[in-house]
Protein backbone atom coordinates (compact mmCIF):
# COMPACT_ATOMS: atom_id res chain seq x y z
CA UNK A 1 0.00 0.00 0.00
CA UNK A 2 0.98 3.43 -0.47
CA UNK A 3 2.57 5.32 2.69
CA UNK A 4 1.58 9.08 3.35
CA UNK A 5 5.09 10.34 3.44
CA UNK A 6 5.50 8.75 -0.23
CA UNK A 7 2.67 10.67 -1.40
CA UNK A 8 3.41 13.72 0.15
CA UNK A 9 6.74 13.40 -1.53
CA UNK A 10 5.60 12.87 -5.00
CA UNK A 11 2.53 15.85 -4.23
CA UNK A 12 5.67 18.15 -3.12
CA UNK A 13 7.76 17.48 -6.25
CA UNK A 14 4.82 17.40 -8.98
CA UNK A 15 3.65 20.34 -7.51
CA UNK A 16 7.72 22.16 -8.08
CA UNK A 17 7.61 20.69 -11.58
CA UNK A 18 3.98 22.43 -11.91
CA UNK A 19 5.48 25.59 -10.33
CA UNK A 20 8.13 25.53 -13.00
CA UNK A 21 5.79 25.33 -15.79
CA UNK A 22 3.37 28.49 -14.82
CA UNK A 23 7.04 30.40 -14.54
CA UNK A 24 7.16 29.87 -18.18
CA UNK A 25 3.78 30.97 -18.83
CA UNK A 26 4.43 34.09 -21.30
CA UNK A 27 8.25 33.98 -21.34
CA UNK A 28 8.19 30.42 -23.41
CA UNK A 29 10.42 27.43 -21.89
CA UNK A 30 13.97 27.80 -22.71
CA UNK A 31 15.94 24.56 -22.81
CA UNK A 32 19.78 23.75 -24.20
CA UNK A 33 20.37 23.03 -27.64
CA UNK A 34 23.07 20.17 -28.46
CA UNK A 35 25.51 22.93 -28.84
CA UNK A 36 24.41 24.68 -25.53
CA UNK A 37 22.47 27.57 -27.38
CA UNK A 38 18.44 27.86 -26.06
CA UNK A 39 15.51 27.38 -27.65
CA UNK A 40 12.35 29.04 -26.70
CA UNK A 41 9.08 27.71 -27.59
CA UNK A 42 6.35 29.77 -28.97
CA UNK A 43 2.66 27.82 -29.52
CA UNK A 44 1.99 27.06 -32.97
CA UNK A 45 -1.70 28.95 -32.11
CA UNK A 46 0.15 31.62 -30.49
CA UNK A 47 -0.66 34.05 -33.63
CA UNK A 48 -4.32 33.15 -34.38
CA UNK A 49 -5.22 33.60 -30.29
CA UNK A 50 -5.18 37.09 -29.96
CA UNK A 51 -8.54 37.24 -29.84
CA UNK A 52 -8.94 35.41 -26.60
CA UNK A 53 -5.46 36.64 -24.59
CA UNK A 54 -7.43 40.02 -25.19
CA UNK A 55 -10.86 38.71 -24.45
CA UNK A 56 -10.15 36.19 -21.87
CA UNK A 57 -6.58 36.37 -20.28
CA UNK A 58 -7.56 33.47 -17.60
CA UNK A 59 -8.28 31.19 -20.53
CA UNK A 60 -5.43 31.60 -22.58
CA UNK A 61 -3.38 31.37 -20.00
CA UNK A 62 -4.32 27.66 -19.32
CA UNK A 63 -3.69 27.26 -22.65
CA UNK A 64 -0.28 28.67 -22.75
CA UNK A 65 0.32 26.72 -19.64
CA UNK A 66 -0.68 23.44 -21.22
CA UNK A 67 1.48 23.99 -24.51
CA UNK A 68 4.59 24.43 -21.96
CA UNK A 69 3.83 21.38 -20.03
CA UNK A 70 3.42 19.29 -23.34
CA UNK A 71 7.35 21.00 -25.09
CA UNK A 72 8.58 20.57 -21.63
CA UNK A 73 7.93 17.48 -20.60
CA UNK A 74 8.16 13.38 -22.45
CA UNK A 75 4.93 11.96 -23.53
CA UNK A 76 5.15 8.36 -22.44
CA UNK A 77 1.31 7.45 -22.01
CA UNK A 78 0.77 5.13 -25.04
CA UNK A 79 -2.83 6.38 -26.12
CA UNK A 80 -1.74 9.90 -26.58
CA UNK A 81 0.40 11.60 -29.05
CA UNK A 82 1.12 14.95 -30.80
CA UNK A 83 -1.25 16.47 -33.69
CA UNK A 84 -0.11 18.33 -36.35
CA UNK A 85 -0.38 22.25 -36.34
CA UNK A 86 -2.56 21.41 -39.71
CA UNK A 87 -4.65 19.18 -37.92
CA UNK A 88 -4.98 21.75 -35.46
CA UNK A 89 -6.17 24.25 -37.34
CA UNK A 90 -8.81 22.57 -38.73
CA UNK A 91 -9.83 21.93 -35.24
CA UNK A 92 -10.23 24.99 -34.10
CA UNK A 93 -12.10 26.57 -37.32
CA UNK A 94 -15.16 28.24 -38.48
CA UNK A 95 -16.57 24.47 -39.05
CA UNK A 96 -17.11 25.25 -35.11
CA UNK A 97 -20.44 26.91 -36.11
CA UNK A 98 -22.05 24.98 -38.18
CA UNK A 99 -24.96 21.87 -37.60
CA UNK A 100 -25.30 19.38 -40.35
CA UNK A 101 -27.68 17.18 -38.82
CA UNK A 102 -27.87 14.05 -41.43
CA UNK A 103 -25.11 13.07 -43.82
CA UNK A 104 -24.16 14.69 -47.44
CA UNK A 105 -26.91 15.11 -49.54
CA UNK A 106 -29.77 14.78 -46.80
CA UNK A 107 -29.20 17.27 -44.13
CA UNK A 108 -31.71 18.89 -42.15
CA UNK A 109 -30.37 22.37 -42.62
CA UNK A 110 -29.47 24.83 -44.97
CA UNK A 111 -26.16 25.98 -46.11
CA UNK A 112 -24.56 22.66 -45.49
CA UNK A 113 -22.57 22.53 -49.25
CA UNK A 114 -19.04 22.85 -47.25
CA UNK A 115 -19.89 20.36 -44.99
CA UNK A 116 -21.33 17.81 -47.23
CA UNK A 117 -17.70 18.46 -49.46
CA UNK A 118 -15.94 17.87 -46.04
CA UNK A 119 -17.53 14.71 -44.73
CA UNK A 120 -17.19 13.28 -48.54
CA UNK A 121 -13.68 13.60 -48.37
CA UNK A 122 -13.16 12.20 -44.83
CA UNK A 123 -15.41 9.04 -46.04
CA UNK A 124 -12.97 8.83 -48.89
CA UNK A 125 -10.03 9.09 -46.85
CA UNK A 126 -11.08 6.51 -44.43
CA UNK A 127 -11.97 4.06 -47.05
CA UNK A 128 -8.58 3.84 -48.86
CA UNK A 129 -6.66 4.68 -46.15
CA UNK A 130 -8.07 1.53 -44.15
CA UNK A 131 -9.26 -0.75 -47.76
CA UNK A 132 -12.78 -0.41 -45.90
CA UNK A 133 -16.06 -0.72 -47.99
CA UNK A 134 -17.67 1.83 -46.14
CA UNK A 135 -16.99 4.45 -43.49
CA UNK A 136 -18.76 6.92 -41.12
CA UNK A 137 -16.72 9.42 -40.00
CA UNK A 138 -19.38 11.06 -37.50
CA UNK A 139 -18.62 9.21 -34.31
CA UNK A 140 -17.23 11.71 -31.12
CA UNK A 141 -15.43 9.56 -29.40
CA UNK A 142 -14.14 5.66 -29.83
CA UNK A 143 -16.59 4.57 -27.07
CA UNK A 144 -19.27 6.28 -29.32
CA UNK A 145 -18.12 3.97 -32.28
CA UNK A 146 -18.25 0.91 -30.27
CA UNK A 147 -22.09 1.70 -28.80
CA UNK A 148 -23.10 2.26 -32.84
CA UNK A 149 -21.95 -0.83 -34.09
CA UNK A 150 -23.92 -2.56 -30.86
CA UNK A 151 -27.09 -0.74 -31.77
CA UNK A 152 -26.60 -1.77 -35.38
CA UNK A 153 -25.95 -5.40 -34.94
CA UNK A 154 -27.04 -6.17 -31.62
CA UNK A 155 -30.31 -6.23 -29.44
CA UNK A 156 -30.44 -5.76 -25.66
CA UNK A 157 -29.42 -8.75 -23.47
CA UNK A 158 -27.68 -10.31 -26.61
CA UNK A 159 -24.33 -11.99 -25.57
CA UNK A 160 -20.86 -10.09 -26.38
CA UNK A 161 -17.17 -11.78 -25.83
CA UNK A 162 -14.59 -9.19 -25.64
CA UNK A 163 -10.70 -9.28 -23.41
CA UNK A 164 -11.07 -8.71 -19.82
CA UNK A 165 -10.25 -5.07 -18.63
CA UNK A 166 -8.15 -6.29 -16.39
CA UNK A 167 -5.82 -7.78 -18.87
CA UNK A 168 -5.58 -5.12 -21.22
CA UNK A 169 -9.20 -5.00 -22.49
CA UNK A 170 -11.46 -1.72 -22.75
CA UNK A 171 -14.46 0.16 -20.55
CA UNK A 172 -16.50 -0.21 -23.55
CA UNK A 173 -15.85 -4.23 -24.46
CA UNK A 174 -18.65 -5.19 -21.72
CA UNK A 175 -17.56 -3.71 -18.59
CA UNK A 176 -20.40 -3.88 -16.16
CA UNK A 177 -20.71 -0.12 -15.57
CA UNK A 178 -20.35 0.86 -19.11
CA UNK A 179 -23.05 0.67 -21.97
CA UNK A 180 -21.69 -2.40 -22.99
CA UNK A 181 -21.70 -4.09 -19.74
CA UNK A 182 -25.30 -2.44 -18.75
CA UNK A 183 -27.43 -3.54 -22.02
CA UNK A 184 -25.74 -6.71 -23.28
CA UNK A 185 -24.64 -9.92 -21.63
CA UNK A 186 -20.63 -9.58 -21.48
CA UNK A 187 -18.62 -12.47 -21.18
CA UNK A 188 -14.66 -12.28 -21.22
CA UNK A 189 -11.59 -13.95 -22.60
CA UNK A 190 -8.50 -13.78 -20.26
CA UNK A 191 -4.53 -13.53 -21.40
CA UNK A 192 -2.79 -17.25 -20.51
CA UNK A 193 -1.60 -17.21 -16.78
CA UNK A 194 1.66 -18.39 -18.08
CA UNK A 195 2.96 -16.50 -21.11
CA UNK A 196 0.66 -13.45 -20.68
CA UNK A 197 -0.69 -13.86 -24.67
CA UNK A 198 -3.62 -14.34 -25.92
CA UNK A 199 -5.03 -18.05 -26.00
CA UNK A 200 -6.52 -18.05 -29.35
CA UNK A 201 -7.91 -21.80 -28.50
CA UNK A 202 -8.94 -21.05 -25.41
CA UNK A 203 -10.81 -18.00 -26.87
CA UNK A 204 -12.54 -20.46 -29.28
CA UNK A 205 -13.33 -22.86 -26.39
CA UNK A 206 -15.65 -19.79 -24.86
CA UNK A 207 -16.78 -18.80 -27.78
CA UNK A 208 -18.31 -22.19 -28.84
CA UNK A 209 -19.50 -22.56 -25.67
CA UNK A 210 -20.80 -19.03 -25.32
CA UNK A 211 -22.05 -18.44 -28.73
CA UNK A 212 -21.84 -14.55 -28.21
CA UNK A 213 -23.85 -12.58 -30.72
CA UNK A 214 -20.08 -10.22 -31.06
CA UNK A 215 -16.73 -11.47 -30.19
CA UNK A 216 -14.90 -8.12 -29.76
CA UNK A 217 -10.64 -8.26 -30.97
CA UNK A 218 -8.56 -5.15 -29.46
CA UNK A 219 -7.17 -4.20 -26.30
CA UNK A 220 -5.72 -0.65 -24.87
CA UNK A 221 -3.08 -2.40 -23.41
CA UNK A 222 -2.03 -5.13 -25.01
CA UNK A 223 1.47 -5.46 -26.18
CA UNK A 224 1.76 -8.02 -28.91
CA UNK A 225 0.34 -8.58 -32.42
CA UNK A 226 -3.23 -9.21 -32.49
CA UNK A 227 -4.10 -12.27 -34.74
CA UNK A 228 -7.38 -10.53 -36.64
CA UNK A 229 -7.08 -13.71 -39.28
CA UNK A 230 -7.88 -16.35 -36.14
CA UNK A 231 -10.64 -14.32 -34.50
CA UNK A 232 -12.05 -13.95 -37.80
CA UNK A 233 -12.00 -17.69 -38.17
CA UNK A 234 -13.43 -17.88 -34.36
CA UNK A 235 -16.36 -15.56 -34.94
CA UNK A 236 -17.51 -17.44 -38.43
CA UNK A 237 -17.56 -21.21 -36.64
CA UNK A 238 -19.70 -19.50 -33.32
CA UNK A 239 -21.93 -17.82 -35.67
CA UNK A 240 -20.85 -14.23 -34.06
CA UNK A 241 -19.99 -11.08 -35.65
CA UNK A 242 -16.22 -9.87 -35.43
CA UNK A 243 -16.00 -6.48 -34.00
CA UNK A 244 -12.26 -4.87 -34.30
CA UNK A 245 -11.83 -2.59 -32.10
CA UNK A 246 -8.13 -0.52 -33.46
CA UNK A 247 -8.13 2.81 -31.54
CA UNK A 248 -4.65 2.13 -30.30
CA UNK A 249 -2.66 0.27 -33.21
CA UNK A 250 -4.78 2.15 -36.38
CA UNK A 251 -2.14 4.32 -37.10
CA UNK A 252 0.31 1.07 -36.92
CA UNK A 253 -2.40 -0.53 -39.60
CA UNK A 254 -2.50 2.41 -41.74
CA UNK A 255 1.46 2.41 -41.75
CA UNK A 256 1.78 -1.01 -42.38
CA UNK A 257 3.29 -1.87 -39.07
CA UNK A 258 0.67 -4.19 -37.88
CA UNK A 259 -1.28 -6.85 -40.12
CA UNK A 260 -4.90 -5.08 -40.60
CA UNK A 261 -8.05 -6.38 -38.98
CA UNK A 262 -10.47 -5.24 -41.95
CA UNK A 263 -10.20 -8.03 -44.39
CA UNK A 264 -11.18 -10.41 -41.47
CA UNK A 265 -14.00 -8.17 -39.54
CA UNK A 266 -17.71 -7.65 -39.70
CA UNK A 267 -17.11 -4.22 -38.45
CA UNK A 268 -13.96 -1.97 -37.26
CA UNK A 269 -13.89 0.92 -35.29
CA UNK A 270 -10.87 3.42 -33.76
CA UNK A 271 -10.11 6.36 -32.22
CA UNK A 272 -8.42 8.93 -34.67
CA UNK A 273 -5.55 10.41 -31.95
CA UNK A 274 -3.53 7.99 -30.70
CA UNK A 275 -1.19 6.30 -33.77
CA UNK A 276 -3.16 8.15 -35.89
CA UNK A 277 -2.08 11.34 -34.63
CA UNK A 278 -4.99 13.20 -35.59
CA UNK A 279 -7.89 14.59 -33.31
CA UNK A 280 -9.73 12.78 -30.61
CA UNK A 281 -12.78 11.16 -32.18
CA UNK A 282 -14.05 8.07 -33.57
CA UNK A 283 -14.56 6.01 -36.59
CA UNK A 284 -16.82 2.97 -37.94
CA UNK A 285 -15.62 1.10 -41.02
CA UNK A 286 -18.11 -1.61 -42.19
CA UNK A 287 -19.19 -4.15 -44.73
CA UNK A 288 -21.33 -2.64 -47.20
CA UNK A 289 -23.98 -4.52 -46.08
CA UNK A 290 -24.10 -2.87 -43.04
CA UNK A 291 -23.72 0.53 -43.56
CA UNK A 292 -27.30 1.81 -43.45
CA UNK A 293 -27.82 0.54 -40.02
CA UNK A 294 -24.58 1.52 -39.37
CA UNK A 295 -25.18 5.36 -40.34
CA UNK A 296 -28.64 5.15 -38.73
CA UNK A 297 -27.11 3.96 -35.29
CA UNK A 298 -24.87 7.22 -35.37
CA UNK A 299 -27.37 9.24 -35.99
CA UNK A 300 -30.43 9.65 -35.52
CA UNK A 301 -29.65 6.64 -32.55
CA UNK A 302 -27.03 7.54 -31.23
CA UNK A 303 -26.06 11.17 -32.02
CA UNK A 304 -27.20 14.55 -33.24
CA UNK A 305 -25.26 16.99 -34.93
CA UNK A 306 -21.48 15.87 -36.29
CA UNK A 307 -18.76 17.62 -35.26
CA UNK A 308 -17.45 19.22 -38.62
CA UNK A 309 -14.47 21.12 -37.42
CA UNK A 310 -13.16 17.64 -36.32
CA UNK A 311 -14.24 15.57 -39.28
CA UNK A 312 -12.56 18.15 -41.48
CA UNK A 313 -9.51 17.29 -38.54
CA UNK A 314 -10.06 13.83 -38.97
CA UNK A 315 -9.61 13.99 -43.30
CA UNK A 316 -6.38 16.15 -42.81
CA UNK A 317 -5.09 13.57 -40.68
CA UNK A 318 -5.98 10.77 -42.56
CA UNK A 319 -4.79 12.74 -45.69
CA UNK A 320 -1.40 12.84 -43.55
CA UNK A 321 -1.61 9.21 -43.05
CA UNK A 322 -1.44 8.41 -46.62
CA UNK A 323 1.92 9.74 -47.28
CA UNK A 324 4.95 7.85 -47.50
CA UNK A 325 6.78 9.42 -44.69
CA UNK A 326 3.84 8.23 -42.05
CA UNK A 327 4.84 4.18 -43.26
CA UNK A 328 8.31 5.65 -41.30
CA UNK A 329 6.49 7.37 -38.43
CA UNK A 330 4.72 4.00 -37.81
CA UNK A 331 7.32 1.56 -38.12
CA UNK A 332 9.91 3.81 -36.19
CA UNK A 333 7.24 4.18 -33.46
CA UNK A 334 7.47 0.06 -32.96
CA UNK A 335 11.32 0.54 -33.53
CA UNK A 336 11.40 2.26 -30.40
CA UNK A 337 8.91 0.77 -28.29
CA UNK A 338 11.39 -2.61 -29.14
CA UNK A 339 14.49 -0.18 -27.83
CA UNK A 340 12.88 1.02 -24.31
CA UNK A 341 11.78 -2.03 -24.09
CA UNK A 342 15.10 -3.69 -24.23
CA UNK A 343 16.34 -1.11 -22.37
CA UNK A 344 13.68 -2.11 -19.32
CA UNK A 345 14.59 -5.48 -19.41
CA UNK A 346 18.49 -4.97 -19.72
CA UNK A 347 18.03 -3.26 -16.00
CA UNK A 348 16.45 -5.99 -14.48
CA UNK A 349 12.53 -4.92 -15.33
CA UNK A 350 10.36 -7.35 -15.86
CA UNK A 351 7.80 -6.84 -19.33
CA UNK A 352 4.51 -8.28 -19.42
CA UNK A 353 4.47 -10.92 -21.77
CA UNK A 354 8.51 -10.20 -22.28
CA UNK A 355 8.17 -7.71 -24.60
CA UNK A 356 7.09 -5.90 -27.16
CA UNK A 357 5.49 -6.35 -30.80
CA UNK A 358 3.67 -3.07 -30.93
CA UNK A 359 3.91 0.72 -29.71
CA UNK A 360 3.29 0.17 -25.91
CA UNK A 361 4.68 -1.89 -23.00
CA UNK A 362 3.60 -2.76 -19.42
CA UNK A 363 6.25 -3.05 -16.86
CA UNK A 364 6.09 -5.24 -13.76
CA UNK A 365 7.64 -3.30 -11.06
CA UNK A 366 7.45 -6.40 -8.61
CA UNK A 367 10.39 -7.63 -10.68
CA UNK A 368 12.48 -5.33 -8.90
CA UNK A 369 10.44 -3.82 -5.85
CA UNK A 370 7.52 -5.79 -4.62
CA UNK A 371 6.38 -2.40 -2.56
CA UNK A 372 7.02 0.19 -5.76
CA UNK A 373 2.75 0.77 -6.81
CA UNK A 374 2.39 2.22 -10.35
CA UNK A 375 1.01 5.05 -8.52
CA UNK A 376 4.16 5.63 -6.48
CA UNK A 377 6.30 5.00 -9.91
CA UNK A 378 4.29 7.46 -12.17
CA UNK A 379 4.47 10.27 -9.62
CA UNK A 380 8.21 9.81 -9.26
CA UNK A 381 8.88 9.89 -13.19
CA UNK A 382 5.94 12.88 -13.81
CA UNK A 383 8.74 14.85 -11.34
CA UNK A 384 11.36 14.04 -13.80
CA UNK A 385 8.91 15.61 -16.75
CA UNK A 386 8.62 11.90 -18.02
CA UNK A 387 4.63 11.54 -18.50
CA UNK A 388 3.62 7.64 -18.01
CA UNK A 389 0.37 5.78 -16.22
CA UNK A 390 -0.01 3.44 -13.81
CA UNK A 391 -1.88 0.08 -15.31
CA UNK A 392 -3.04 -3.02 -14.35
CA UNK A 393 -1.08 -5.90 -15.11
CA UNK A 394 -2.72 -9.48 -16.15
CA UNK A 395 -3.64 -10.67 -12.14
CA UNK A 396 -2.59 -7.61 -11.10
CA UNK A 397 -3.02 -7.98 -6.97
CA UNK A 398 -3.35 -4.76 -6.19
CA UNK A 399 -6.52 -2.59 -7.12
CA UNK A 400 -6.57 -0.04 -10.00
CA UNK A 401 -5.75 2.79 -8.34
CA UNK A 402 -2.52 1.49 -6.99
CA UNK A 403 -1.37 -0.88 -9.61
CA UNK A 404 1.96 -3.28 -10.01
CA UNK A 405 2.61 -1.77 -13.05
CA UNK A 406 3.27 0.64 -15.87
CA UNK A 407 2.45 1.47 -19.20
CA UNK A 408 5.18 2.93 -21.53
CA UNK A 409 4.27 4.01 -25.06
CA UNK A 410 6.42 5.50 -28.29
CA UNK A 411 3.43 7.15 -30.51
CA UNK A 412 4.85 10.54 -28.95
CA UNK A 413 8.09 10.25 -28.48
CA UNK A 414 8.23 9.22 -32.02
CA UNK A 415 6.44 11.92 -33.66
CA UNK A 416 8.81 14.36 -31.58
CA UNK A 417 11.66 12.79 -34.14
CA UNK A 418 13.25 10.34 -31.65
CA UNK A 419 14.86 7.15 -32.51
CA UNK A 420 16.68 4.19 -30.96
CA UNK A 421 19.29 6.30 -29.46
CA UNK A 422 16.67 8.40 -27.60
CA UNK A 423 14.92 5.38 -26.05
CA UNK A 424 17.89 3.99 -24.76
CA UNK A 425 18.44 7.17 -22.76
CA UNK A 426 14.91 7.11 -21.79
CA UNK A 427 15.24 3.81 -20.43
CA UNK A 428 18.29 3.88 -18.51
CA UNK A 429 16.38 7.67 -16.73
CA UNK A 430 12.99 5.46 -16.40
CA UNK A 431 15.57 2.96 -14.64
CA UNK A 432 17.31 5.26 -12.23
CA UNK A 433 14.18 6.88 -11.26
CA UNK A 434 12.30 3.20 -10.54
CA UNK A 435 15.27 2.39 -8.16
CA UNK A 436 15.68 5.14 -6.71
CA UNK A 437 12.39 7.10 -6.61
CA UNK A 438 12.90 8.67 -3.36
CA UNK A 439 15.91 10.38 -4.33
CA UNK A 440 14.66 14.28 -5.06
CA UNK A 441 18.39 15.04 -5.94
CA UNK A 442 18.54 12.83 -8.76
CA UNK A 443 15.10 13.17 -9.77
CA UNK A 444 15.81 16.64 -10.37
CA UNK A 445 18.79 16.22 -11.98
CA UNK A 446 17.27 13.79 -14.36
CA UNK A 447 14.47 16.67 -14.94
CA UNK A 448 16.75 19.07 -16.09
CA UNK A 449 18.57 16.22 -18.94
CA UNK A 450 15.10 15.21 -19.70
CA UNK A 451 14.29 19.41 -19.93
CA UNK A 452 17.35 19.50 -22.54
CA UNK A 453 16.13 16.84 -24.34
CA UNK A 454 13.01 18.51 -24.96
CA UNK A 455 14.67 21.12 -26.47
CA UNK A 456 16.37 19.60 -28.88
CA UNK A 457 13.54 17.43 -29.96
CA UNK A 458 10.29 20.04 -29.66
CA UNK A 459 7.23 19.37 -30.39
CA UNK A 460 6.14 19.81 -34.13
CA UNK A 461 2.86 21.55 -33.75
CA UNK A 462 5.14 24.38 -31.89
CA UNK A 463 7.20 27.12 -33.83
CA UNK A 464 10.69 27.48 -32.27
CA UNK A 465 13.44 29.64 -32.61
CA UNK A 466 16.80 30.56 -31.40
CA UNK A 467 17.38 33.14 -28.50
């Protein structure tokens, strides 16, 4: 269990780290350059918000503070990563105003020509991008995704099959709190006690005994290739529809860095931040077949009026997706998770399932300190500016607000232009923190290389320049 003193320590030091970033707050964070010159950081919205540091000071100021914390510290949490200052832009435009109830062609409102242009070419960029037959693009949120394809395909009480939370599963694959859990009958798969992977026999086993309506494939944190092909197989022989849940690995699929669930699947939905990199919001891709009930579930079932300013968001980032250069983004960003992994595991740490195949990671800390709680280890690091989460580990003992482990992810890190040499440096900080995560000297210390680091790798959706 955690002790008070420990988390008075960690409260005392994130609270110096966030005293250091509300000092930067107007003045930009400078950090050394390799060649010991200093870079301050200007947001890449600084010259398009005049209108609110005028208007609303308090506001902007949050804002500003926010784009410091993000250049000034590591993103290690493996579901978030860093959109582009196009895909920004788009997010924050005049789409903002504008309802467009329906989909293009049939709206319920006037004036709708821009948005019927927009949605067409986020449909379109979906649909190659991901070799899908059809796409809706309206979906808020990957939750939201999930609960249309249930409404579609599914009635109340029907049976579901998805991957325990607790092993790496999500809120929305049946938990009992959730939608998924409340309305349907939700019945889980487990990771082998032994090797940590998935049992694909003992996941047909339940499934033929089961005979769920759905068998739901994806995790959020799940380290290892999912095999799409054999739940595919699975679902057809229990007479279930495959639902492939992606929000974490589509931007690996779309880069070619993991094998794609949509040849195999009845449905597939995702999250568009994450390995995507674009903004947070959601995604169905379906079988022809099913894309009228599809559409309907979003709306009129499900939602109201799209969001157009991020569906214009989600096309520019799926436009991004299609270039060469993101097939390198992607395959570097499992290029590194393999290096901080090693890294881990060279210093004694113990990785779930020993390894990696994707962009994330989940560290044991019993393998080195039976006492060290994720919650303990995350504080520690977050005073070093290196951003992870606590996570459950498959039988995890402790509860989920304490934790045995940690979840480590590249998307970020990546997009910030880091490679192999990086993540070994990472590692061996993540290390010296882990084993010595009282130590506020060395903490610190580590802070201000990790502060440097920063600088010489900013974020791209920042402009930057010399001082």
């Amino acid at each position: 269990m955690l002790h008070d003193n420990a988390s008075s320590s960690i409260a005392g030091r994130e609270r110096s780290v966030q005293r250091d970033l509300r000092e930067t707050v107007g003045g930009g964070i400078f950090a050394a350059d390799a060649t010991g010159g200093r870079i301050r950081t200007i947001s890449g919205m600084d010259k398009i918000m005049t209108a609110l540091s005028q208007t609303d000071p308090e506001a902007f100021g949050i804002l500003q503070a926010e784009s410091s914390r993000q250049h000034s510290t590591l993103e290690l949490i493996a579901s978030e990563n860093h959109a582009s200052a196009a895909v920004l832009e788009a997010t924050g435009s005049v789409l903002t105003d504008k309802y467009a109830e329906g989909y293009p062609g049939h709206r319920y409102y006037r004036g709708c020509r821009q948005s019927d242009r927009v949605e067409q070419l986020a449909i379109a960029r979906a649909k190659a991008l991901f070799g899908a037959e059809h796409a809706n693009v309206q979906p808020h949120c990957g939750t939201s995704a999930n609960i249309a394809v249930y409404m579609a395909a599914l009635d109340p009480g029907d049976t579901i099959l998805g991957m325990d939370l607790s092993h790496g599963g999500h809120l929305s694959h049946g938990l009992r709190l959730n939608y998924s859990g409340i309305y349907y009958k939700a019945v889980f798969y487990t990771l082998d006690k032994q090797t940590e992977l998935l049992d694909m026999d003992a996941v047909r086993d339940l499934a033929l005994k089961e005979r769920p309506k759905m068998i739901i494939a994806g995790a959020s944190a799940y380290p290892r290739t999912i095999d799409f092909e054999a739940f595919g197989k699975i679902a057809a022989e229990a007479g279930a529809y495959l639902l492939s849940d992606i929000a974490h690995i589509a931007g690996l699929v779309a880069g070619a860095a993991h094998p794609s669930p949509v040849p195999h699947s009845t449905f597939v939905t995702t999250t568009t931040h994450k390995t995507l990199r674009g903004p947070r919001s959601g995604i169905v891709l379906c079988k022809n077949e099913w894309a009228k009930k599809v559409d309907s579930a979003v709306f009129p079932g499900l939602q109201g009026g799209p969001f157009m300013h991020q569906i214009l968001a989600k096309a520019v980032a799926m436009g991004e997706a299609a270039r060469p250069e993101f097939t390198d983004y992607a395959k570097q960003v499992v290029a590194n998770a393999a290096a901080l992994a090693e890294t881990l595991m060279e210093k004694g740490w113990r990785l779930v399932t020993g390894g990696t195949d994707n962009h994330l990671m989940l560290v044991d800390l019993r393998s080195r300190n039976e006492n060290l709680t994720g919650h303990v280890a995350s504080g520690a690091l977050a005073a070093a500016r290196l951003v992870a989460n606590k996570n459950v580990i498959p039988f995890d003992p402790r509860p989920p607000m304490q934790t045995s482990g940690l979840r480590f992810g590249t998307p970020a890190l990546t997009t910030r232009g880091m490679k192999e040499t990086q993540m070994t440096q990472i590692g061996e900080w993540i290390d010296q923190i882990l084993t010595n995560h009282e130590d506020e000297d060395l903490i610190a210390r580590i802070g201000k290389e990790v502060l440097e680091m920063c600088g010489v790798f900013p974020v791209p959706n920042q402009n930057t320049r010399q001082t």
